[in-house]
C-alpha atoms as a PDB file:
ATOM      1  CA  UNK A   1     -30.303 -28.412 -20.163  1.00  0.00           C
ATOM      2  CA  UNK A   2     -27.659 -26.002 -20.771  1.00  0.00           C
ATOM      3  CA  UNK A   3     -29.557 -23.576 -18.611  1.00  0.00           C
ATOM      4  CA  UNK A   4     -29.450 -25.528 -15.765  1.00  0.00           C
ATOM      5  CA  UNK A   5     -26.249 -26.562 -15.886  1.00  0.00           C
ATOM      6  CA  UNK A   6     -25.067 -22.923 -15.795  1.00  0.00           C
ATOM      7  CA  UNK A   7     -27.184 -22.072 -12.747  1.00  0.00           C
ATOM      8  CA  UNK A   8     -25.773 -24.887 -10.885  1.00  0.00           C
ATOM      9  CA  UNK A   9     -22.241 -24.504 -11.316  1.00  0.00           C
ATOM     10  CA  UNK A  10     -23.120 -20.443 -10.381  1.00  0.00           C
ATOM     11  CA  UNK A  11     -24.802 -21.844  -7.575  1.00  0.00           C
ATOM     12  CA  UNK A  12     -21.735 -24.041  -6.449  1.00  0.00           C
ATOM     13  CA  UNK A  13     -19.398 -21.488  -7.000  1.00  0.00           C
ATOM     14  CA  UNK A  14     -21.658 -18.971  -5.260  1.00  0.00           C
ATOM     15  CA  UNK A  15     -21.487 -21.157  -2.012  1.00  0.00           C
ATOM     16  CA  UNK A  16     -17.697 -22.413  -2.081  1.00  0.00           C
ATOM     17  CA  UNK A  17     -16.304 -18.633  -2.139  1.00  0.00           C
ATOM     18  CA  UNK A  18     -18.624 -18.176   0.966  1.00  0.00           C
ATOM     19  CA  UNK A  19     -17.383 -21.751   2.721  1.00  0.00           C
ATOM     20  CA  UNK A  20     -13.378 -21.274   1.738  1.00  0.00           C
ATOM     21  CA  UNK A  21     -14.324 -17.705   4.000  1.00  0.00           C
ATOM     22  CA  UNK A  22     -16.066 -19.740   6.296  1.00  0.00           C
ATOM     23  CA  UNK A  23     -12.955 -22.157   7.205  1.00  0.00           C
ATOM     24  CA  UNK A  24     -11.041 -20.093   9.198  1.00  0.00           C
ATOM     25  CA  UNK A  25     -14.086 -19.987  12.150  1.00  0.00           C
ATOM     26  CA  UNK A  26     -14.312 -23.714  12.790  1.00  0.00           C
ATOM     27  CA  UNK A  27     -13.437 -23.678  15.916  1.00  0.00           C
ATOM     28  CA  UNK A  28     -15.196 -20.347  16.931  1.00  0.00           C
ATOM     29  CA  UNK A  29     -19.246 -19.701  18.131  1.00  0.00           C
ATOM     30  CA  UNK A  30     -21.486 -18.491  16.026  1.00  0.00           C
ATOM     31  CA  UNK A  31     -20.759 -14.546  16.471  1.00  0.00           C
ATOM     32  CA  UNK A  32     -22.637 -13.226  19.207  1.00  0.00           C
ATOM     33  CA  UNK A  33     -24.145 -10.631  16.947  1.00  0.00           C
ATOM     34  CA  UNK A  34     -25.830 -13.444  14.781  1.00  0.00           C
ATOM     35  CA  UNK A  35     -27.919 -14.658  18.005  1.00  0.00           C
ATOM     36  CA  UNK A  36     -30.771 -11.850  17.814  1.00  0.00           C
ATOM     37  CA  UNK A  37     -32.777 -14.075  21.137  1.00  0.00           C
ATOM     38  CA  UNK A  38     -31.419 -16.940  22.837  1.00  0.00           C
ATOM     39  CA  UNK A  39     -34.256 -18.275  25.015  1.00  0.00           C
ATOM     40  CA  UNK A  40     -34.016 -20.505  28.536  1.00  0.00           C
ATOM     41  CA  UNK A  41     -35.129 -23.306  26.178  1.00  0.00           C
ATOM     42  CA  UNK A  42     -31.873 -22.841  24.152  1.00  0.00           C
ATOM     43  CA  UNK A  43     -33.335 -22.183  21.351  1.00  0.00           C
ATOM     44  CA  UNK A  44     -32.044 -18.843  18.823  1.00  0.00           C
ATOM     45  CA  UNK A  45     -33.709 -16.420  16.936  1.00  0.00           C
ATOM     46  CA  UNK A  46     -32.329 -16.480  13.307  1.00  0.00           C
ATOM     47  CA  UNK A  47     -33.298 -14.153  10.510  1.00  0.00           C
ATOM     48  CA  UNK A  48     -31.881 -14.664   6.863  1.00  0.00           C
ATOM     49  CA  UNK A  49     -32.336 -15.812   3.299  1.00  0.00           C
ATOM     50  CA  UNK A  50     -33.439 -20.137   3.048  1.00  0.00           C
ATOM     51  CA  UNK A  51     -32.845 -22.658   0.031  1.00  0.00           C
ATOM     52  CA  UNK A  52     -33.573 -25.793  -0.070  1.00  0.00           C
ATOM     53  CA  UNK A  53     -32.092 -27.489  -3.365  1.00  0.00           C
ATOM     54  CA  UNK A  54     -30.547 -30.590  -4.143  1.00  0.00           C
ATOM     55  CA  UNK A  55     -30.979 -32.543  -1.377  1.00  0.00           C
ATOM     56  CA  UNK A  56     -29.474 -29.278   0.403  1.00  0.00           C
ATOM     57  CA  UNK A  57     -30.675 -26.803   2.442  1.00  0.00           C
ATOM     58  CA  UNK A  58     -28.596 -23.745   3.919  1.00  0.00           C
ATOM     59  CA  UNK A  59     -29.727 -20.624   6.329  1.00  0.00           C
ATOM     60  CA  UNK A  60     -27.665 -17.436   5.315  1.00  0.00           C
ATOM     61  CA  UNK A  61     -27.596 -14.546   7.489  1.00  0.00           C
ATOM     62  CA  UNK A  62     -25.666 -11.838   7.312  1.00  0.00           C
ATOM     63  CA  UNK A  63     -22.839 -12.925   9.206  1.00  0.00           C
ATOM     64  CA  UNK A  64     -22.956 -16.534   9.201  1.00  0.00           C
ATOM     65  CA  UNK A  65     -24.053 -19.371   7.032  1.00  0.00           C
ATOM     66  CA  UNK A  66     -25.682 -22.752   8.588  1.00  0.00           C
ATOM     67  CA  UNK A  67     -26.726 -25.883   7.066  1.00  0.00           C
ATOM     68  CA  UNK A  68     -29.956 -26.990   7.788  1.00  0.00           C
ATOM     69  CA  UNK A  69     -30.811 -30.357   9.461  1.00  0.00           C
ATOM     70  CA  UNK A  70     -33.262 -31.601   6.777  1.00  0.00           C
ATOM     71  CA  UNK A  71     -36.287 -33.000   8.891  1.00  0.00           C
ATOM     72  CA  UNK A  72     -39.908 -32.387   9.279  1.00  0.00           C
ATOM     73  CA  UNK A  73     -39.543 -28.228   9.867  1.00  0.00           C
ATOM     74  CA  UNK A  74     -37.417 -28.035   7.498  1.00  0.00           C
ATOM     75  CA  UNK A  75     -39.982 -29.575   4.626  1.00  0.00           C
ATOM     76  CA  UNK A  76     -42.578 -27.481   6.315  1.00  0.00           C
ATOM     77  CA  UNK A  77     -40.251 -24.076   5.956  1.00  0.00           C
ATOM     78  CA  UNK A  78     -39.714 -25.705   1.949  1.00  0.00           C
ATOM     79  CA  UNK A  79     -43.597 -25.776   1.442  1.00  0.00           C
ATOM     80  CA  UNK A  80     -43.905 -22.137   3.165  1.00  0.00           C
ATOM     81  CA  UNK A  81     -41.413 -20.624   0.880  1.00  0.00           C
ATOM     82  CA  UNK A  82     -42.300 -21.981  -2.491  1.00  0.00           C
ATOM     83  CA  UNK A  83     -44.972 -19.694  -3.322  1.00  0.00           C
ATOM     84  CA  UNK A  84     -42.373 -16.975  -3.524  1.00  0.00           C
ATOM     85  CA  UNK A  85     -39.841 -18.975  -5.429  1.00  0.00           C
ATOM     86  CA  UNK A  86     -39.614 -18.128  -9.099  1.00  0.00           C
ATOM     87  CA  UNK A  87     -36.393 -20.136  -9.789  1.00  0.00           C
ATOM     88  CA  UNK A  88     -35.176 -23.522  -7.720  1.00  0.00           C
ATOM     89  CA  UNK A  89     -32.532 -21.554  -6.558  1.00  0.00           C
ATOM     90  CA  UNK A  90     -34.267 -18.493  -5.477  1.00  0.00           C
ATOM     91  CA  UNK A  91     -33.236 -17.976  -1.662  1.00  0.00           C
ATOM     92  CA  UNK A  92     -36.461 -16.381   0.285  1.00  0.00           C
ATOM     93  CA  UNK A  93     -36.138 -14.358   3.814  1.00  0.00           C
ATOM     94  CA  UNK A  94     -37.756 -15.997   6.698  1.00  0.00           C
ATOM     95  CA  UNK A  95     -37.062 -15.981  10.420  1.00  0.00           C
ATOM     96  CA  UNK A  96     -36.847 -19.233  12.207  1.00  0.00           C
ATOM     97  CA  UNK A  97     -36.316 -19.991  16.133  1.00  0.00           C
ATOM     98  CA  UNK A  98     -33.984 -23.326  16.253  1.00  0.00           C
ATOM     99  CA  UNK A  99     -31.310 -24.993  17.918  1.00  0.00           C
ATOM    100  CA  UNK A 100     -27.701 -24.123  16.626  1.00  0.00           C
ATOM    101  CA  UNK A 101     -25.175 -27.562  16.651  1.00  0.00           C
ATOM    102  CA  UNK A 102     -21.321 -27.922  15.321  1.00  0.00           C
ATOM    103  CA  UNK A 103     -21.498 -29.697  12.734  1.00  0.00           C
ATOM    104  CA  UNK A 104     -19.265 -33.651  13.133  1.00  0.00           C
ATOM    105  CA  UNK A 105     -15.912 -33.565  12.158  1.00  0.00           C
ATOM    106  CA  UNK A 106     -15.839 -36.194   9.529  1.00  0.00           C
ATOM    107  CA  UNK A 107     -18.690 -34.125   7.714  1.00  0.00           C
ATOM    108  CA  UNK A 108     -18.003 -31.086   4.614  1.00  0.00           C
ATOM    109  CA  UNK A 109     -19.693 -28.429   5.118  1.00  0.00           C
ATOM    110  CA  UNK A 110     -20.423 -25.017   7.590  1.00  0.00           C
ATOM    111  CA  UNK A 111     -18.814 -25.272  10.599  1.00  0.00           C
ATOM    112  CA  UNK A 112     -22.633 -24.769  12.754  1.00  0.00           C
ATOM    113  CA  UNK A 113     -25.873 -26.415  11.632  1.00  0.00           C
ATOM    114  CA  UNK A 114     -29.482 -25.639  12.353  1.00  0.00           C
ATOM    115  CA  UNK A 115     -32.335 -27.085  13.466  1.00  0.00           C
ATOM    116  CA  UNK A 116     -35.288 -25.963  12.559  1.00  0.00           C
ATOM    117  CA  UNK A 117     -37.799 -25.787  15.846  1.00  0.00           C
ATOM    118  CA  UNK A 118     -40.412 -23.443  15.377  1.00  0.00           C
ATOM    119  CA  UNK A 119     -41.092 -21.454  11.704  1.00  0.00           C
ATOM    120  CA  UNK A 120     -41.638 -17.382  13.127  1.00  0.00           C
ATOM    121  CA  UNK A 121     -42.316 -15.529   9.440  1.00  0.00           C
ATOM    122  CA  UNK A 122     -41.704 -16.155   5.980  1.00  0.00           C
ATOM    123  CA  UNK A 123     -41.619 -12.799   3.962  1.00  0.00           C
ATOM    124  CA  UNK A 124     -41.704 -12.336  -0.141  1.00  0.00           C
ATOM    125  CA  UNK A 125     -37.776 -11.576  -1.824  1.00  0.00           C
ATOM    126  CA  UNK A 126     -36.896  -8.061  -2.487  1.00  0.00           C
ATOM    127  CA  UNK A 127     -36.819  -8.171  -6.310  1.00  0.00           C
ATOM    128  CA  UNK A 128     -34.164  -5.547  -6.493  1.00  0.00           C
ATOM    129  CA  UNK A 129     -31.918  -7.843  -4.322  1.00  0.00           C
ATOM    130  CA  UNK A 130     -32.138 -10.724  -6.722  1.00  0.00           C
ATOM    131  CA  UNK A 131     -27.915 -11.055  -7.675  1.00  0.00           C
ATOM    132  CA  UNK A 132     -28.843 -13.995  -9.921  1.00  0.00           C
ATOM    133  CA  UNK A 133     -27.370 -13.858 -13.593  1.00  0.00           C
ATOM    134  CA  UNK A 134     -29.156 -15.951 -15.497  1.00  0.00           C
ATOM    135  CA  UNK A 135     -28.070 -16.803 -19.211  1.00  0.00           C
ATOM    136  CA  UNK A 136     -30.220 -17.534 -22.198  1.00  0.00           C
ATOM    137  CA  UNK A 137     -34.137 -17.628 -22.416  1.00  0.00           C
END
């Protein structure tokens, strides 16, 4: 029990350094180096690391950090990326094609969310780029 207590508060303090960053872009676009392909269809190539825990799931890329619109795709990306998961927390790189939307004002959280349209590639975690400390046995 103790064990996942730990994990979680790393995990929450993990994410709140990243969103206290995150605060000062509200009111900017995603940056325009995040969108690898925007198609006619509006749609945008993302590539990054996906978890889904807690009733939460978040997109991290290297220069931006989305929330995930939990639907249908998104449970289908979950099912996808649990055979590399060794941990509940364990984020996993995949590539996604969906629609980016500012989040509502009266909601916490990133300032853009994702939805999920079309799942490109889900690839196994580079071990050696696991930056989880994990205490105990």
């Amino acid at each position: 029990m103790k064990q996942v207590l730990i994990v979680l508060v790393t995990f929450a303090m993990l994410f709140n350094c990243k969103n206290k960053k995150e605060d000062t872009k509200i009111t900017q676009e995603p940056s325009s180096t995040e969108k690898v392909a925007t198609e006619a269809n509006g749609l945008t190539l993302l590539k990054g690391e996906f978890i889904y825990y807690a009733d939460a799931a978040v997109l991290e890329t290297p220069t931006e950090i989305y929330g995930v619109v939990i639907d249908d795709n998104m449970h289908e990306l979950d099912k996808q990326v649990q055979p590399y998961k060794k941990l509940p927390t364990d984020m996993v790189p995949v590539e996604i094609k969906g629609k980016i939307i500012p989040k509502p004002d009266n909601e916490e959280g990133w300032p853009f969310r994702v939805e999920i349209k079309e799942i490109v590639k889900v690839s196994k975690p580079n071990l050696e780029d696991n930056n989880v400390v994990t205490l105990g046995k």
